[in-house]
PDB file of N, CA and C in Angstrom:
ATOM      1  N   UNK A   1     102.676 -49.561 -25.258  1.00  0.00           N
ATOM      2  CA  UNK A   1     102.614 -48.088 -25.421  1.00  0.00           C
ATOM      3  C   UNK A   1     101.526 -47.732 -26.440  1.00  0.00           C
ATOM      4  N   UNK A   2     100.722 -46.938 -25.752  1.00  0.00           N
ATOM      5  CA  UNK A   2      99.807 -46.235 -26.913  1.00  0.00           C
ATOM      6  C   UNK A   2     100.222 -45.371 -28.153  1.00  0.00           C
ATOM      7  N   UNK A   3     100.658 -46.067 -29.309  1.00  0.00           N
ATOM      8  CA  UNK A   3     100.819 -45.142 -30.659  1.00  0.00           C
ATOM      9  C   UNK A   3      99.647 -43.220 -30.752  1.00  0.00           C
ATOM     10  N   UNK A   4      97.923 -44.081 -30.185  1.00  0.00           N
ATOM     11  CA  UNK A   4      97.462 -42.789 -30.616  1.00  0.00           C
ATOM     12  C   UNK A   4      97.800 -41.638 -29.296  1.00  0.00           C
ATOM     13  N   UNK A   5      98.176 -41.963 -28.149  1.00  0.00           N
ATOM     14  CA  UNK A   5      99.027 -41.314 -27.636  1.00  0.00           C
ATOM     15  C   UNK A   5      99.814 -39.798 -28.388  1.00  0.00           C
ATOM     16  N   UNK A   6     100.687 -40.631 -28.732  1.00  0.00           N
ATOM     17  CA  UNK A   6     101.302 -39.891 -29.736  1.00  0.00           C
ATOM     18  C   UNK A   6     101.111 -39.432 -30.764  1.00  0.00           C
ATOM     19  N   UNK A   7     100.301 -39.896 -31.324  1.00  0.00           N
ATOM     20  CA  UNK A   7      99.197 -38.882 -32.323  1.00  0.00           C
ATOM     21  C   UNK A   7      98.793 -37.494 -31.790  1.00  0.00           C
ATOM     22  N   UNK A   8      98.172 -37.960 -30.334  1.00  0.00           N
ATOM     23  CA  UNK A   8      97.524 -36.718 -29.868  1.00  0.00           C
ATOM     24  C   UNK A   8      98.358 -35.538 -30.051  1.00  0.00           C
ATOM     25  N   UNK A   9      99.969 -36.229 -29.544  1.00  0.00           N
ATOM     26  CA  UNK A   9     100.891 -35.398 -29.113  1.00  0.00           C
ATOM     27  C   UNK A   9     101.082 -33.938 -30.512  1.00  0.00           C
ATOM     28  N   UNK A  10     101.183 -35.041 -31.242  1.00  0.00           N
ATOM     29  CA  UNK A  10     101.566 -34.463 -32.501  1.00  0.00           C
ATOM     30  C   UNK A  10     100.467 -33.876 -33.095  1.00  0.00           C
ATOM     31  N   UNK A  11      99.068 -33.735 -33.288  1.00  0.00           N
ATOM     32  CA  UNK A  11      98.057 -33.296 -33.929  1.00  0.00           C
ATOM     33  C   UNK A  11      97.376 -32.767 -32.778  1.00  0.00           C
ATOM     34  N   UNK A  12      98.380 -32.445 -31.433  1.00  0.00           N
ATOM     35  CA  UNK A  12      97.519 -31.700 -30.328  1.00  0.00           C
ATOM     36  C   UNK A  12      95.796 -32.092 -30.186  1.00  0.00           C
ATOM     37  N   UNK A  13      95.309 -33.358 -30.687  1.00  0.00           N
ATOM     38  CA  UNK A  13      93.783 -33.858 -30.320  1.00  0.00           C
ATOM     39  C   UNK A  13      93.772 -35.201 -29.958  1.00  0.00           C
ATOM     40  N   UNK A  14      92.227 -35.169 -29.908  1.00  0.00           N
ATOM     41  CA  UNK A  14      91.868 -36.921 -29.419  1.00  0.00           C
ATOM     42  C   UNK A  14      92.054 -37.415 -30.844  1.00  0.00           C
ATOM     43  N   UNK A  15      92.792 -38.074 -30.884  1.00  0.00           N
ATOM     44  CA  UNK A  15      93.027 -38.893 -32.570  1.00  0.00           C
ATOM     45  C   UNK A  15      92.072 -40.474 -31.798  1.00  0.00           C
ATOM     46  N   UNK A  16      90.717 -40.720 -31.983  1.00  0.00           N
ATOM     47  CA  UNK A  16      90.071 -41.661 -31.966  1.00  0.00           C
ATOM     48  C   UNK A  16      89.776 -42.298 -32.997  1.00  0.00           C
ATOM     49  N   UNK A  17      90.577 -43.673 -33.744  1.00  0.00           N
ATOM     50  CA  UNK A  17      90.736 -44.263 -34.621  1.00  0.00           C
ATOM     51  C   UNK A  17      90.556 -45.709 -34.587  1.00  0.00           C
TER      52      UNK A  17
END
């Protein structure tokens, strides 16, 4: 499962890290 996925989810963006 993609964690930054869920980044996105949560900070509504491309979280590219």
């Amino acid at each position: 499962m993609s964690v930054r996925l869920e980044i996105q989810r949560k900070t509504g963006r491309v979280a590219q890290t």
